[in-house]
N, C-alpha and C. Protein backbone atom coordinates (compact mmCIF):
# COMPACT_ATOMS: atom_id res chain seq x y z
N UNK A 1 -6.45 34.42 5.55
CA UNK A 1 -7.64 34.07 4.77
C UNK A 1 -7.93 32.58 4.93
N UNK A 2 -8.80 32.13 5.28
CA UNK A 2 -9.52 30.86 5.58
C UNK A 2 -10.49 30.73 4.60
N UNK A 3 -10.51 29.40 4.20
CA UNK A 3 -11.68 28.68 2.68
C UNK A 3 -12.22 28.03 3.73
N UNK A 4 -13.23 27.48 3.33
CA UNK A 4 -14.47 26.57 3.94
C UNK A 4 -14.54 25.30 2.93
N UNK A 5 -14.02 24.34 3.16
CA UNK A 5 -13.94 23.34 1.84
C UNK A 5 -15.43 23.15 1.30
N UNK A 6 -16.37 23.33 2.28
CA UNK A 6 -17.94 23.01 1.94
C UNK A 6 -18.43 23.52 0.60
N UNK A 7 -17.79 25.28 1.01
CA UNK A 7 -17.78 26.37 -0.22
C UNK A 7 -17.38 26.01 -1.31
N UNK A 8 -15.96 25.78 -1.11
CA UNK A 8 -15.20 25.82 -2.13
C UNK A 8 -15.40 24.61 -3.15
N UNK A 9 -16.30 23.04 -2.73
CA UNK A 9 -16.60 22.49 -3.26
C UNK A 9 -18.07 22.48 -3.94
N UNK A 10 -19.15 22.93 -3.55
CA UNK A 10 -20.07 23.40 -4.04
C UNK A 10 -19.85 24.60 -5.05
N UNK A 11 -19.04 25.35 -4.83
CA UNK A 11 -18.70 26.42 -5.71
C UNK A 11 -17.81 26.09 -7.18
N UNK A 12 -16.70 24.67 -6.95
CA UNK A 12 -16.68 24.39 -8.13
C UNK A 12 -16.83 23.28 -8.69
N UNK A 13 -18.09 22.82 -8.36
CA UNK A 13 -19.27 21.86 -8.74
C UNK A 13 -20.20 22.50 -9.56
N UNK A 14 -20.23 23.88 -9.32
CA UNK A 14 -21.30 24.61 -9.37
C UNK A 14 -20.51 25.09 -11.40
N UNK A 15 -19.10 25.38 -10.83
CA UNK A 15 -18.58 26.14 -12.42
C UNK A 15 -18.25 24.67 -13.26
N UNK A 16 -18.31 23.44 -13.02
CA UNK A 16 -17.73 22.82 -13.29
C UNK A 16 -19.17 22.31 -14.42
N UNK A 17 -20.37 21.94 -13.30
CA UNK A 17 -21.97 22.16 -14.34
C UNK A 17 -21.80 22.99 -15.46
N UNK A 18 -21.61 24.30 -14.89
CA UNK A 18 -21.81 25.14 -16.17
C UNK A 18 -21.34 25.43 -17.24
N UNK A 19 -19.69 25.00 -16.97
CA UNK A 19 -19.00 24.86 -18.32
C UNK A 19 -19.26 23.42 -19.23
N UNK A 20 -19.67 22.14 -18.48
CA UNK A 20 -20.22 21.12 -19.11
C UNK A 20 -21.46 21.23 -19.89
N UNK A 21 -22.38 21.96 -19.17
CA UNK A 21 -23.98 22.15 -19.66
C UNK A 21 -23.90 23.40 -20.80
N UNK A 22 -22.93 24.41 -20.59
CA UNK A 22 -23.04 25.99 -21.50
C UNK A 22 -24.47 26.57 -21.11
N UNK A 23 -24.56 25.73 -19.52
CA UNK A 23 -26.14 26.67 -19.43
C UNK A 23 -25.70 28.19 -18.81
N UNK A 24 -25.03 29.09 -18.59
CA UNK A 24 -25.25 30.14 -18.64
C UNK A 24 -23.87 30.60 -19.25
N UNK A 25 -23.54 31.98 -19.39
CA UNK A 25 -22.48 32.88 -20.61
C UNK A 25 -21.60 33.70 -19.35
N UNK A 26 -20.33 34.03 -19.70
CA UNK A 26 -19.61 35.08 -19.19
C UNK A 26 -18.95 33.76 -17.61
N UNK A 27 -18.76 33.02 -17.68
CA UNK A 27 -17.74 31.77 -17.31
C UNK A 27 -16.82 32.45 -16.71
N UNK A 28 -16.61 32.64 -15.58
CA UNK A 28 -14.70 33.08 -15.66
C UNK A 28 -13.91 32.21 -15.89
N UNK A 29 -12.85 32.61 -16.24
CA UNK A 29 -11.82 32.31 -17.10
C UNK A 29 -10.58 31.19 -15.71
N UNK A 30 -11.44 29.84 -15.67
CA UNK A 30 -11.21 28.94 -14.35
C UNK A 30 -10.44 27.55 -15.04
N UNK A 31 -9.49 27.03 -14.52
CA UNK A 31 -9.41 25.60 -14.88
C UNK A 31 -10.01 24.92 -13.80
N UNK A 32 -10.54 23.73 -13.71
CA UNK A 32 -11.31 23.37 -12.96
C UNK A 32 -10.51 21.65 -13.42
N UNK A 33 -9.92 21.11 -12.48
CA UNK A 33 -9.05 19.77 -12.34
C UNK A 33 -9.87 18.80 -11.21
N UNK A 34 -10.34 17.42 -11.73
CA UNK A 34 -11.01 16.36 -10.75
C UNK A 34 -9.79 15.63 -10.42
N UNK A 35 -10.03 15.61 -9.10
CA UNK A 35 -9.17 14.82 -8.24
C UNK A 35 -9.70 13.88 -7.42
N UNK A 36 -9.03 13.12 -7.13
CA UNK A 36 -9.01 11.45 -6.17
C UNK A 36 -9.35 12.03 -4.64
N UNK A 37 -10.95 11.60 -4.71
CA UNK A 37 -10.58 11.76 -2.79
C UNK A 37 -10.14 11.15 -2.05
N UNK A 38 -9.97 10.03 -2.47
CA UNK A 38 -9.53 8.82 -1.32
C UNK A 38 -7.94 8.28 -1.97
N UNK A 39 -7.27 7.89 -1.62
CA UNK A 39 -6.38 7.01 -1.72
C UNK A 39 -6.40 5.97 -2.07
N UNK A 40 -6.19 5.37 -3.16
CA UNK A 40 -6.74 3.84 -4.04
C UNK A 40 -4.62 3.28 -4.00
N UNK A 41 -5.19 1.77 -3.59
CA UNK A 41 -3.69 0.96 -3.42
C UNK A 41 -3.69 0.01 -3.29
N UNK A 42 -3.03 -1.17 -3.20
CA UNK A 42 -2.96 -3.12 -3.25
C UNK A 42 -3.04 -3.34 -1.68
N UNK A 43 -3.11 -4.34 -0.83
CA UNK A 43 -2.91 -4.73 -0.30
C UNK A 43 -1.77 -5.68 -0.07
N UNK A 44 -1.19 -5.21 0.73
CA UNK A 44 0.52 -5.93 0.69
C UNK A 44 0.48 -6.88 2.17
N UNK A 45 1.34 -7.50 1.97
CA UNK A 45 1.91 -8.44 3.31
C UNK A 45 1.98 -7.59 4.62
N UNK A 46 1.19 -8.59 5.69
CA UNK A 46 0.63 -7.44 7.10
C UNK A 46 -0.19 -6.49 6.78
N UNK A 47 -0.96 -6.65 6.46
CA UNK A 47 -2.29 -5.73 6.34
C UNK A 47 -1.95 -4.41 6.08
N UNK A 48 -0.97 -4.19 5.01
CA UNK A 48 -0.96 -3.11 4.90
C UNK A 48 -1.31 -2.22 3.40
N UNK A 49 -0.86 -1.54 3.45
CA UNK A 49 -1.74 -0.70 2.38
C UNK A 49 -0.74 0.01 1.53
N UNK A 50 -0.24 -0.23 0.07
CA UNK A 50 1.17 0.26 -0.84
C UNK A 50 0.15 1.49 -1.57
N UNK A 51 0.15 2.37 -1.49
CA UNK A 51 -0.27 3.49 -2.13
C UNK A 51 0.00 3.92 -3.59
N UNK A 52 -1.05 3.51 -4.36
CA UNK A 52 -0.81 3.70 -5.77
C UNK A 52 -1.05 5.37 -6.29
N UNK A 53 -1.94 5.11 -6.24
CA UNK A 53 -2.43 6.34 -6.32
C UNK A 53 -2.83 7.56 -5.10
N UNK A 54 -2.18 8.78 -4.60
CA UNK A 54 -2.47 9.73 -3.43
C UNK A 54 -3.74 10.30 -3.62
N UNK A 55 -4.76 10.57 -2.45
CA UNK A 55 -5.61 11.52 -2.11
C UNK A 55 -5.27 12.89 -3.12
N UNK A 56 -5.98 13.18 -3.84
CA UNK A 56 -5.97 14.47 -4.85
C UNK A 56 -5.18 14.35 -5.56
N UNK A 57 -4.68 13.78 -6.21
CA UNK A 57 -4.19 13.41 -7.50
C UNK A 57 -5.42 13.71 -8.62
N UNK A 58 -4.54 14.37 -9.52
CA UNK A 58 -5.61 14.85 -10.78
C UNK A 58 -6.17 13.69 -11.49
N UNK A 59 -6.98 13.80 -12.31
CA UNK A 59 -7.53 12.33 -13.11
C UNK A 59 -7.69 13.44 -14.44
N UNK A 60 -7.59 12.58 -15.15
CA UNK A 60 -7.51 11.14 -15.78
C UNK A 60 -5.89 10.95 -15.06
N UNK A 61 -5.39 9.68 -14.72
CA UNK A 61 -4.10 9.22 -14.71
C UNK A 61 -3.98 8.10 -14.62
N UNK A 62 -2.44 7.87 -14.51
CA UNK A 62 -2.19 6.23 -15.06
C UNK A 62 -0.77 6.09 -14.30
N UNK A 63 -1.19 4.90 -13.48
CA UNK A 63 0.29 4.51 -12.80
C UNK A 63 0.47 3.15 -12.38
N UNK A 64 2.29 2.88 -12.60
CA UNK A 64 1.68 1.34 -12.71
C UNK A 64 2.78 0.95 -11.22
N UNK A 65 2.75 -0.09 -10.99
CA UNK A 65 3.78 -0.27 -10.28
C UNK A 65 4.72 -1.77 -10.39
N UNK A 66 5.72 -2.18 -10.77
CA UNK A 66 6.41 -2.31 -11.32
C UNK A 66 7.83 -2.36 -10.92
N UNK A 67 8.66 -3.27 -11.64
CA UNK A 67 10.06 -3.74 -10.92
C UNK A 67 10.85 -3.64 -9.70
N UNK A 68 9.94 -4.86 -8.89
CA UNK A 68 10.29 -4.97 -7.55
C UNK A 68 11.09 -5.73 -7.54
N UNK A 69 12.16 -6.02 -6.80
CA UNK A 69 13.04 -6.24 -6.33
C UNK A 69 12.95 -7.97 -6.29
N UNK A 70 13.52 -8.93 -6.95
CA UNK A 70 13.13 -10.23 -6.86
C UNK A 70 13.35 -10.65 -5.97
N UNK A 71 12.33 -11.55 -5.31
CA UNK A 71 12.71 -12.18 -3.48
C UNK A 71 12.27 -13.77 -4.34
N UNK A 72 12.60 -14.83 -3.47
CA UNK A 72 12.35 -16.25 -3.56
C UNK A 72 11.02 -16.73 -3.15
N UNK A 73 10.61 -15.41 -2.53
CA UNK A 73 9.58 -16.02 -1.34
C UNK A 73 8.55 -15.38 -2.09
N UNK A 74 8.39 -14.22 -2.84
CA UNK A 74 7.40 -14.18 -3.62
C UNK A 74 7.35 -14.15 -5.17
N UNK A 75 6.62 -14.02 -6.25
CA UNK A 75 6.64 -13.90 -7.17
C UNK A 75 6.02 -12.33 -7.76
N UNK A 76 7.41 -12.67 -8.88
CA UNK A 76 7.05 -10.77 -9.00
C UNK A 76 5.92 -10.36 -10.34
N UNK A 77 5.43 -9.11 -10.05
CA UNK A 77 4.20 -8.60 -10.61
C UNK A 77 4.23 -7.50 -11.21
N UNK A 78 3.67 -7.23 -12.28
CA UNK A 78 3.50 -5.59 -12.20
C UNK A 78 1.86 -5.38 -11.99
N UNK A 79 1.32 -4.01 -11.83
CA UNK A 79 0.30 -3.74 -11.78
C UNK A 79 -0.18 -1.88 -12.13
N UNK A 80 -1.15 -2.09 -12.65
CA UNK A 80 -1.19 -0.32 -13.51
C UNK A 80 -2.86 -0.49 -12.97
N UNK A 81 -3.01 0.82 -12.39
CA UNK A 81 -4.19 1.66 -12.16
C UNK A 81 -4.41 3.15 -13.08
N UNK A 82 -5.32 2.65 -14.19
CA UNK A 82 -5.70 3.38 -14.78
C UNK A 82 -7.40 4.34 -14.36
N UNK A 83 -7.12 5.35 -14.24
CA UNK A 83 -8.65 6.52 -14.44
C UNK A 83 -8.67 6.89 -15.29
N UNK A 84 -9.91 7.20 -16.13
CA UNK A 84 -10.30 8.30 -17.11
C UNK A 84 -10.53 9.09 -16.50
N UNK A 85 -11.29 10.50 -17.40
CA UNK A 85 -11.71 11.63 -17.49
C UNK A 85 -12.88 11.30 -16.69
N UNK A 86 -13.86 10.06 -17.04
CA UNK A 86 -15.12 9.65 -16.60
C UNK A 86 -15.20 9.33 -15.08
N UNK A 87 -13.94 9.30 -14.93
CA UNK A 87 -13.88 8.74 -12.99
C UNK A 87 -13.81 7.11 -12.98
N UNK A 88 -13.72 6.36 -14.26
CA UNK A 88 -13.98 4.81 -14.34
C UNK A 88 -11.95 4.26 -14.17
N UNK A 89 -12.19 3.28 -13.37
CA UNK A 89 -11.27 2.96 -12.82
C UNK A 89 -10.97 1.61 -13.27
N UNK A 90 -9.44 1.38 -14.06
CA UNK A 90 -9.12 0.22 -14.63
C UNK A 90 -8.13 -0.10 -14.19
N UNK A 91 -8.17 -1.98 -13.39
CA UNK A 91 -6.97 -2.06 -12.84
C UNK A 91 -6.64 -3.67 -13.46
N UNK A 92 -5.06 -3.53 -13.66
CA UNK A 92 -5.09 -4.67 -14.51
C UNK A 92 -3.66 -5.05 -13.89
N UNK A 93 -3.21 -6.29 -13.90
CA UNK A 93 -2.21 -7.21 -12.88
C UNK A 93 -1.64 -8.09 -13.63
N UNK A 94 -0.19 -8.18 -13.73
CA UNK A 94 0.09 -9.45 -14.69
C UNK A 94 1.58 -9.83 -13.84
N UNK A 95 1.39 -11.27 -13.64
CA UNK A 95 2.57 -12.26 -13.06
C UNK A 95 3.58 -12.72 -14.23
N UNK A 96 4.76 -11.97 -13.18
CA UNK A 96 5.61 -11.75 -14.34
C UNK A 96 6.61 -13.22 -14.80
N UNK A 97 6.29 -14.18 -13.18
CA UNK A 97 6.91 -15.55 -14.27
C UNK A 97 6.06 -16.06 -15.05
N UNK A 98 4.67 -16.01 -15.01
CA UNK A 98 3.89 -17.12 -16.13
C UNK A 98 3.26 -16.39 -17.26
N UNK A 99 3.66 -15.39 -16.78
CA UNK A 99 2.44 -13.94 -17.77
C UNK A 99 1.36 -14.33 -18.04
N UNK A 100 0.57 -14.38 -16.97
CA UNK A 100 -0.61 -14.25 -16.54
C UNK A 100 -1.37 -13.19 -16.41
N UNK A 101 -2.12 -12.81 -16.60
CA UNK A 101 -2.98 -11.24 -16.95
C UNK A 101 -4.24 -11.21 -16.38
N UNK A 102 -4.73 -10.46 -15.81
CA UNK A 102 -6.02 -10.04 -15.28
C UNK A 102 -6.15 -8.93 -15.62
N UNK A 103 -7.31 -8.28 -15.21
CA UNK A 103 -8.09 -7.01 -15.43
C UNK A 103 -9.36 -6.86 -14.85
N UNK A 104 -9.80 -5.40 -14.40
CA UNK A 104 -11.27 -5.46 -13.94
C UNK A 104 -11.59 -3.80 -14.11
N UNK A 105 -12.84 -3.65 -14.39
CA UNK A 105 -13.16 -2.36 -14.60
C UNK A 105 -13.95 -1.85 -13.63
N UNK A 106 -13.69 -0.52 -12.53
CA UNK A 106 -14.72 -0.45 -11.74
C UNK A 106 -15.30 0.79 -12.01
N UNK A 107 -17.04 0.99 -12.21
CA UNK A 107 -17.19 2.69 -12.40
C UNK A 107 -18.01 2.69 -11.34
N UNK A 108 -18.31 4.18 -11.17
CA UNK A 108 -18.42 5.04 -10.13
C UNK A 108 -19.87 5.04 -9.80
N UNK A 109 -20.78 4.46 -10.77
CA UNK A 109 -22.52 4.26 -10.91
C UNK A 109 -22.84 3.33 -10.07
N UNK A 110 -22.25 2.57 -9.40
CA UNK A 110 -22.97 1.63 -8.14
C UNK A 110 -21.78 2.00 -6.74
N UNK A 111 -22.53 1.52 -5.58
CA UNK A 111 -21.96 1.79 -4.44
C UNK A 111 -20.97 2.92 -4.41
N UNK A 112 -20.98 4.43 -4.53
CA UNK A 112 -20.64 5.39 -4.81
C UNK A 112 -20.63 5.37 -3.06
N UNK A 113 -19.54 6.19 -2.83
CA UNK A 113 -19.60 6.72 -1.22
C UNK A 113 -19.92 8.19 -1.59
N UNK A 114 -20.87 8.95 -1.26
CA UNK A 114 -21.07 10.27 -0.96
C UNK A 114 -19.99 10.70 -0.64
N UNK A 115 -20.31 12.42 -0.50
CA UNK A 115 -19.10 13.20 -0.24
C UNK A 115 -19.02 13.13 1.39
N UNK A 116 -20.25 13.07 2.35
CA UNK A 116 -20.19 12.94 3.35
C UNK A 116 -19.19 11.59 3.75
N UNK A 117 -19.59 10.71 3.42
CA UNK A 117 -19.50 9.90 4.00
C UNK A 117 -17.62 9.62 3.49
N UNK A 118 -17.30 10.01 2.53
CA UNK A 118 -15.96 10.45 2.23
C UNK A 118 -14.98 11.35 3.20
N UNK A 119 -15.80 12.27 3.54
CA UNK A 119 -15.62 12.97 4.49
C UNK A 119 -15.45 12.54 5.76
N UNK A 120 -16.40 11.34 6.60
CA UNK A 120 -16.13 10.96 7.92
C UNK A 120 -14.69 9.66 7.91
N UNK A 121 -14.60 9.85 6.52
CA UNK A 121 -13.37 8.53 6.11
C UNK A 121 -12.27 9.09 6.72
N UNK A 122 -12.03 10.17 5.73
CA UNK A 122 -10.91 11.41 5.91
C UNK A 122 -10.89 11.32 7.50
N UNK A 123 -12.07 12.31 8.33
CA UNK A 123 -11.55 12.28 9.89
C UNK A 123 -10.99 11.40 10.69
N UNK A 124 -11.87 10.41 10.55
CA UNK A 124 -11.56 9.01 10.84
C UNK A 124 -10.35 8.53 11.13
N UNK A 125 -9.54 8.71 9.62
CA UNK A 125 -8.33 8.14 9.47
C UNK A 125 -7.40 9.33 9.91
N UNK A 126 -7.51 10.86 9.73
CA UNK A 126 -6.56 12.13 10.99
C UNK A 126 -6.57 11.08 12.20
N UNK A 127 -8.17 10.60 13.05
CA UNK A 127 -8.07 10.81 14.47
C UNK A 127 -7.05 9.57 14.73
N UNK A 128 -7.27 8.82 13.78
CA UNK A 128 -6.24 7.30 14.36
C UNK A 128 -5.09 7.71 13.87
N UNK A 129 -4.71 8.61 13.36
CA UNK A 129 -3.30 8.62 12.50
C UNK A 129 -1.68 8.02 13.56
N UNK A 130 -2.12 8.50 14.88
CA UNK A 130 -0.63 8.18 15.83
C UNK A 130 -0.81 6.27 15.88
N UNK A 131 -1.80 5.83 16.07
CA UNK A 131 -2.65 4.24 16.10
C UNK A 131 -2.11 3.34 15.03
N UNK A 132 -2.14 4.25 13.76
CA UNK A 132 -2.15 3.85 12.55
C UNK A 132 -0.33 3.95 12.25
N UNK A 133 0.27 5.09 12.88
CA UNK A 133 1.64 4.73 12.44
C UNK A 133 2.70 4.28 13.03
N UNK A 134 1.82 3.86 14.15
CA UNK A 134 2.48 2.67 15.56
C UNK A 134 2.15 1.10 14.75
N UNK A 135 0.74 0.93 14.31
CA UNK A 135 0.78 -0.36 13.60
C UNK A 135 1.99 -0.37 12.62
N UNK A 136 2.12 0.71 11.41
CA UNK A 136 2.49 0.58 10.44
C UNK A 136 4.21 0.29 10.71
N UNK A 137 4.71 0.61 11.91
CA UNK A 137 6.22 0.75 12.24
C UNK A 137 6.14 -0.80 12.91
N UNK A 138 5.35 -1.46 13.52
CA UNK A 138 4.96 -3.07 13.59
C UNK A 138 5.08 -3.93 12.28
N UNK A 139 4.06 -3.66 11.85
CA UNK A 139 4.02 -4.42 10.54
C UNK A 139 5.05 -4.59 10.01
N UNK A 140 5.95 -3.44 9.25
CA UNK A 140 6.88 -2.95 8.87
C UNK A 140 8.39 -4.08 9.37
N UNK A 141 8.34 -3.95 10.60
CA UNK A 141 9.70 -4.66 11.23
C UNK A 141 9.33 -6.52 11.64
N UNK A 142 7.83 -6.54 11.51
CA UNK A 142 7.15 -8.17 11.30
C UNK A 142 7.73 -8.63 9.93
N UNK A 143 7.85 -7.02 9.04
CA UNK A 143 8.04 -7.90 7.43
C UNK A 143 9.18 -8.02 7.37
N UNK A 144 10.03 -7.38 7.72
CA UNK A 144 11.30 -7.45 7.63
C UNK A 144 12.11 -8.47 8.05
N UNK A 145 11.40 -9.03 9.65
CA UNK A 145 12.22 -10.06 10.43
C UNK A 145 11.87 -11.50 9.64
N UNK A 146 10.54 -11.27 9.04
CA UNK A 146 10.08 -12.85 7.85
C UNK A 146 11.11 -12.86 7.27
N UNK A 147 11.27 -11.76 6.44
CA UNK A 147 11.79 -11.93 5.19
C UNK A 147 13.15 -12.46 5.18
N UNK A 148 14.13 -11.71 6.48
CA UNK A 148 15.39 -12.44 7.47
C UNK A 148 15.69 -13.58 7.06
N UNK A 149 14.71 -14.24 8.24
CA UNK A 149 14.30 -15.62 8.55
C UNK A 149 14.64 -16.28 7.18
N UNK A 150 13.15 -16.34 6.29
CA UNK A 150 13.00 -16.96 4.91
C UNK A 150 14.52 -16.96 4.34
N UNK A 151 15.17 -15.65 4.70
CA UNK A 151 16.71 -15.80 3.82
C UNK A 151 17.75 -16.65 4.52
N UNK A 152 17.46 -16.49 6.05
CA UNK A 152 18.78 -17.69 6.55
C UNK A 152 18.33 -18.98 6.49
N UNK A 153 17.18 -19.31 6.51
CA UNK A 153 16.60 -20.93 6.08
C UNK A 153 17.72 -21.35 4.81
N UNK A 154 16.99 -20.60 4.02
CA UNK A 154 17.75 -20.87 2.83
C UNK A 154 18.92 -20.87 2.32
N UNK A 155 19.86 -19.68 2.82
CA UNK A 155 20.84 -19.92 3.32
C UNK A 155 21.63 -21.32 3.86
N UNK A 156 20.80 -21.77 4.70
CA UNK A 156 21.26 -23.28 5.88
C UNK A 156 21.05 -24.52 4.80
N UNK A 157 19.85 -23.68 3.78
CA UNK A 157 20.09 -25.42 2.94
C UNK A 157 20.98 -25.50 1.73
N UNK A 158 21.55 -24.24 1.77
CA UNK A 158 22.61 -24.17 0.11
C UNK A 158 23.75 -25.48 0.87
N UNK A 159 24.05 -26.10 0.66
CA UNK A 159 25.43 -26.78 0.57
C UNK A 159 26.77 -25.95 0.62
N UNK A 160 27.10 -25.47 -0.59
CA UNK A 160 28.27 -24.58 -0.69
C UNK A 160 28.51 -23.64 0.32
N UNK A 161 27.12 -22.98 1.23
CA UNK A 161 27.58 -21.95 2.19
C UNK A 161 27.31 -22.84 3.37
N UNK A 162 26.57 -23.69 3.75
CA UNK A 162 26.25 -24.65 4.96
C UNK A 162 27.73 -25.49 5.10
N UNK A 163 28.31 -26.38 4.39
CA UNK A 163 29.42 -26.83 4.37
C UNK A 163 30.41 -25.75 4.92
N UNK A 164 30.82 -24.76 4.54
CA UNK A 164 31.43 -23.66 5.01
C UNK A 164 31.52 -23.25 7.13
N UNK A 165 30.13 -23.31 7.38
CA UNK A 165 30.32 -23.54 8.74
C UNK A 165 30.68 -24.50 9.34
N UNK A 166 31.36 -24.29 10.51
CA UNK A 166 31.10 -25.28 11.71
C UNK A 166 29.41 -26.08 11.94
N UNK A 167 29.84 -27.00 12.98
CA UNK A 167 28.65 -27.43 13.46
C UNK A 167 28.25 -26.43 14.52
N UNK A 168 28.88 -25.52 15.54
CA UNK A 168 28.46 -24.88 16.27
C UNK A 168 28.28 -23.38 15.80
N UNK A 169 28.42 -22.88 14.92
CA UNK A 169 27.72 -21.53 13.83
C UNK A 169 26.36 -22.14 13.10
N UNK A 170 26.45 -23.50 12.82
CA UNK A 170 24.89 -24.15 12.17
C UNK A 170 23.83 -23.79 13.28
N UNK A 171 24.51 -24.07 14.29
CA UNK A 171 23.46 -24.70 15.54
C UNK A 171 23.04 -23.30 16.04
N UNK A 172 24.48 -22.27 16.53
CA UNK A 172 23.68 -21.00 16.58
C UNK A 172 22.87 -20.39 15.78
N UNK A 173 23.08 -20.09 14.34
CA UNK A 173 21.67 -19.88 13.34
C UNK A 173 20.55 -20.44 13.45
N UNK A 174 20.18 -21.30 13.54
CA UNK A 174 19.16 -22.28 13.88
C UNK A 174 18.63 -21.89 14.95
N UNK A 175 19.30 -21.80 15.81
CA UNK A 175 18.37 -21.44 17.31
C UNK A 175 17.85 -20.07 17.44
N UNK A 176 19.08 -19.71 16.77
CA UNK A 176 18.72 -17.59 16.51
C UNK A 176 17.60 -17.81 15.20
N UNK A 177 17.19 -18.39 14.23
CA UNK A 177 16.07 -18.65 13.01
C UNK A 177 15.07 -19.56 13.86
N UNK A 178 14.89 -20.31 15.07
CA UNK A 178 13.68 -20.49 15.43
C UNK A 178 13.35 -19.60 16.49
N UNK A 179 14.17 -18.92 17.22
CA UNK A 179 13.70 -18.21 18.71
C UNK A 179 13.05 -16.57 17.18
N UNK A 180 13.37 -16.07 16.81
CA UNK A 180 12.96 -15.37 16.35
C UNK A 180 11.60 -15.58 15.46
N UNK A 181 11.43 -17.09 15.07
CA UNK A 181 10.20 -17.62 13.96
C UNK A 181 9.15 -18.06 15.15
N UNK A 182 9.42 -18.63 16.57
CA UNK A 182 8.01 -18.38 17.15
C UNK A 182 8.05 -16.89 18.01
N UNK A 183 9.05 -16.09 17.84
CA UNK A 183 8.46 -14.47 18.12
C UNK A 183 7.44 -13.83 17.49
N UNK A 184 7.77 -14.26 15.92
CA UNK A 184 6.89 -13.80 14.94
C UNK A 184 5.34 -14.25 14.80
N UNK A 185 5.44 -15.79 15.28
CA UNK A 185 4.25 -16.77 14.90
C UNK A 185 3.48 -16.59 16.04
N UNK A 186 4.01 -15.96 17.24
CA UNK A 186 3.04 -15.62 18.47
C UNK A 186 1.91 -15.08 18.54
N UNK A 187 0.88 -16.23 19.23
CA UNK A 187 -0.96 -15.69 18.60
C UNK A 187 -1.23 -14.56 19.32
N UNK A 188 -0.57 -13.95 20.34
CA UNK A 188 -0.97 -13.06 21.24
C UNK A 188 -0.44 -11.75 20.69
N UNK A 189 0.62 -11.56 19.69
CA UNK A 189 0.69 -10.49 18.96
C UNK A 189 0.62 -9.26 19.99
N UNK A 190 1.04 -9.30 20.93
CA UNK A 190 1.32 -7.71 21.90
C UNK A 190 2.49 -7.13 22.09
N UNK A 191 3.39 -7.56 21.17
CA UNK A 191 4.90 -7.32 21.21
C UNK A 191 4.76 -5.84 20.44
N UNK A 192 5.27 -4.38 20.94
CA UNK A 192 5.79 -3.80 20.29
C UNK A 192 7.05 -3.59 19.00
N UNK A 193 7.04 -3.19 18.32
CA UNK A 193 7.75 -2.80 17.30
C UNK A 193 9.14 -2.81 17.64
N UNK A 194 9.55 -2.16 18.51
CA UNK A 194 11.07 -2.69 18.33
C UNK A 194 11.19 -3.98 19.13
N UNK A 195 10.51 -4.68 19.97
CA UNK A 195 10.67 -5.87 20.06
C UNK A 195 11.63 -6.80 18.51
N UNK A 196 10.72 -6.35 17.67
CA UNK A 196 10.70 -7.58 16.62
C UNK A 196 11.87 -6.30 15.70
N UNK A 197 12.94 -5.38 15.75
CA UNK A 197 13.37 -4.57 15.57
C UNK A 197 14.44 -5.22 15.96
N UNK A 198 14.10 -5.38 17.43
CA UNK A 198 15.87 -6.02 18.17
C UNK A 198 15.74 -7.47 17.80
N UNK A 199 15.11 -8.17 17.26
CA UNK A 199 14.87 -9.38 17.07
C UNK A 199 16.06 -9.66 15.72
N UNK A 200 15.86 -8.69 14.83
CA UNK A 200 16.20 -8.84 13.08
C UNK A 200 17.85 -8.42 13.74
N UNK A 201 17.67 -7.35 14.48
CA UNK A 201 19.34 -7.39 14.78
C UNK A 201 19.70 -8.29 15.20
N UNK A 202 19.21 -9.04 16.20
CA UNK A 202 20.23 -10.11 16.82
C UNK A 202 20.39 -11.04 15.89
N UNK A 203 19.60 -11.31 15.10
CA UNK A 203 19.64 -12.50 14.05
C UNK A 203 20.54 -12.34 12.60
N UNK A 204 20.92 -10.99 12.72
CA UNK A 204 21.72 -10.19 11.86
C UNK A 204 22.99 -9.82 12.00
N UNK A 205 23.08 -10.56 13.07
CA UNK A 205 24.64 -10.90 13.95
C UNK A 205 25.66 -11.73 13.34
C-alpha cells in the first residue's frame, strides 16, 4: 500500500478545518497531531548545524539544550526552543558566566515558506545528502583538531606541566601545534577529512 503525501496532507488539512470550524457533523473519530516540517537548530562552529528540534516532531514542544561540557575556549550557554499549539516559535539564550538573557519571538504570519517551497527544501537537501555528509565528517575533524591545538597551547603555558618537559619534547609540541595550526588555517581548504583526522593523531602522540 502506497500514500501520496499530497493526499494525505490535503486530506488532513481538510479534517483538521473541520474539527476547528464544527462546520460539518459525523467527524471520524481521528487525532490529528501538527508537526515541524523543517528542522529548526543553532549554528555551531564550522558551519554547522546542532539540531534542536527534528523534522516532524509534534508541537506544541519545548527543548532546551543545555550542560555542555566546559571548554576554555568557549563560554557555556544554555538555550530552549519553545512552540505553541499556534506554531509561534520562542527562542530564548542565556550565558551561563554573566547570566545574560535574551529572547525573541518568531510567528508564522510573515515570510511563511509554503508547502511547496518546503517541499523543494526537503529534495534539495535528499539530493546533496552524500555532499552534505562528506562536509559534515570535514568540519567535524577541523573541530576537533582546533580544539587539540587550543588544548596543547595551553598546556605549553601552564608552568607546572611545561617545567616537567625537556627542551626537546617543548620543541617537538610546538612544531607538531604549528605544522598542524597552518593545516587548519589553509585558505585553499581542499584537504579531505581524514587529512585533518591523521593530523589530530599525530599531534596526539
Amino acid at each position: 500500500m502506497s500514500i501520496n503525501p499530497n493526499e494525505a496532507v490535503a486530506y488532513g488539512a481538510a479534517m483538521q478545518a473541520a474539527l476547528l470550524t464544527q462546520g460539518i457533523k459525523n467527524v471520524p473519530d481521528l487525532v490529528l497531531l501538527d508537526v515541524m516540517s523543517l528542522s529548526l537548530g543553532i549554528a555551531v562552529k564550522g558551519y554547522l548545524l546542532s539540531v534542536v528540534i527534528p523534522r516532524n516532531t509534534t508541537i506544541p514542544v519545548k527543548k532546551n539544550l543545555s550542560g555542555f561540557p566546559p571548554t576554555p575556549q568557549y563560554h557555556p550557554f544554555d538555550i530552549c526552543f519553545d512552540i505553541d499549539v499556534n506554531g509561534i516559535l520562542s527562542v530564548s539564550a542565556e550565558e551561563k558566566t554573566t547570566g545574560y538573557k535574551n529572547d525573541i519571538a518568531i510567528t508564522n504570519d510573515q515570510g511563511k515558506l509554503s508547502a511547496e517551497e518546503i517541499k523543494r527544501m526537503i529534495e534539495k537537501a535528499e539530493t546533496y545528502q552524500a555532499e552534505d555528509n562528506k562536509f559534515l565528517r570535514k568540519a567535524n575533524a577541523m573541530n576537533a583538531l582546533d580544539d587539540y591545538i587550543y588544548k596543547m597551547k595551553t598546556i605549553l603555558k601552564k608552568d607546572d606541566i611545561s617545567l616537567k618537559l625537556c627542551s626537546q619534547e617543548r620543541q617537538k609540541i610546538s612544531f607538531a601545534v604549528t605544522k598542524a595550526t597552518n593545516l587548519l588555517h589553509d585558505d585553499k581548504q581542499q584537504n579531505e577529512a581524514v587529512v585533518f583526522e591523521d593530523s589530530l593523531k599525530e599531534l596526539a602522540i
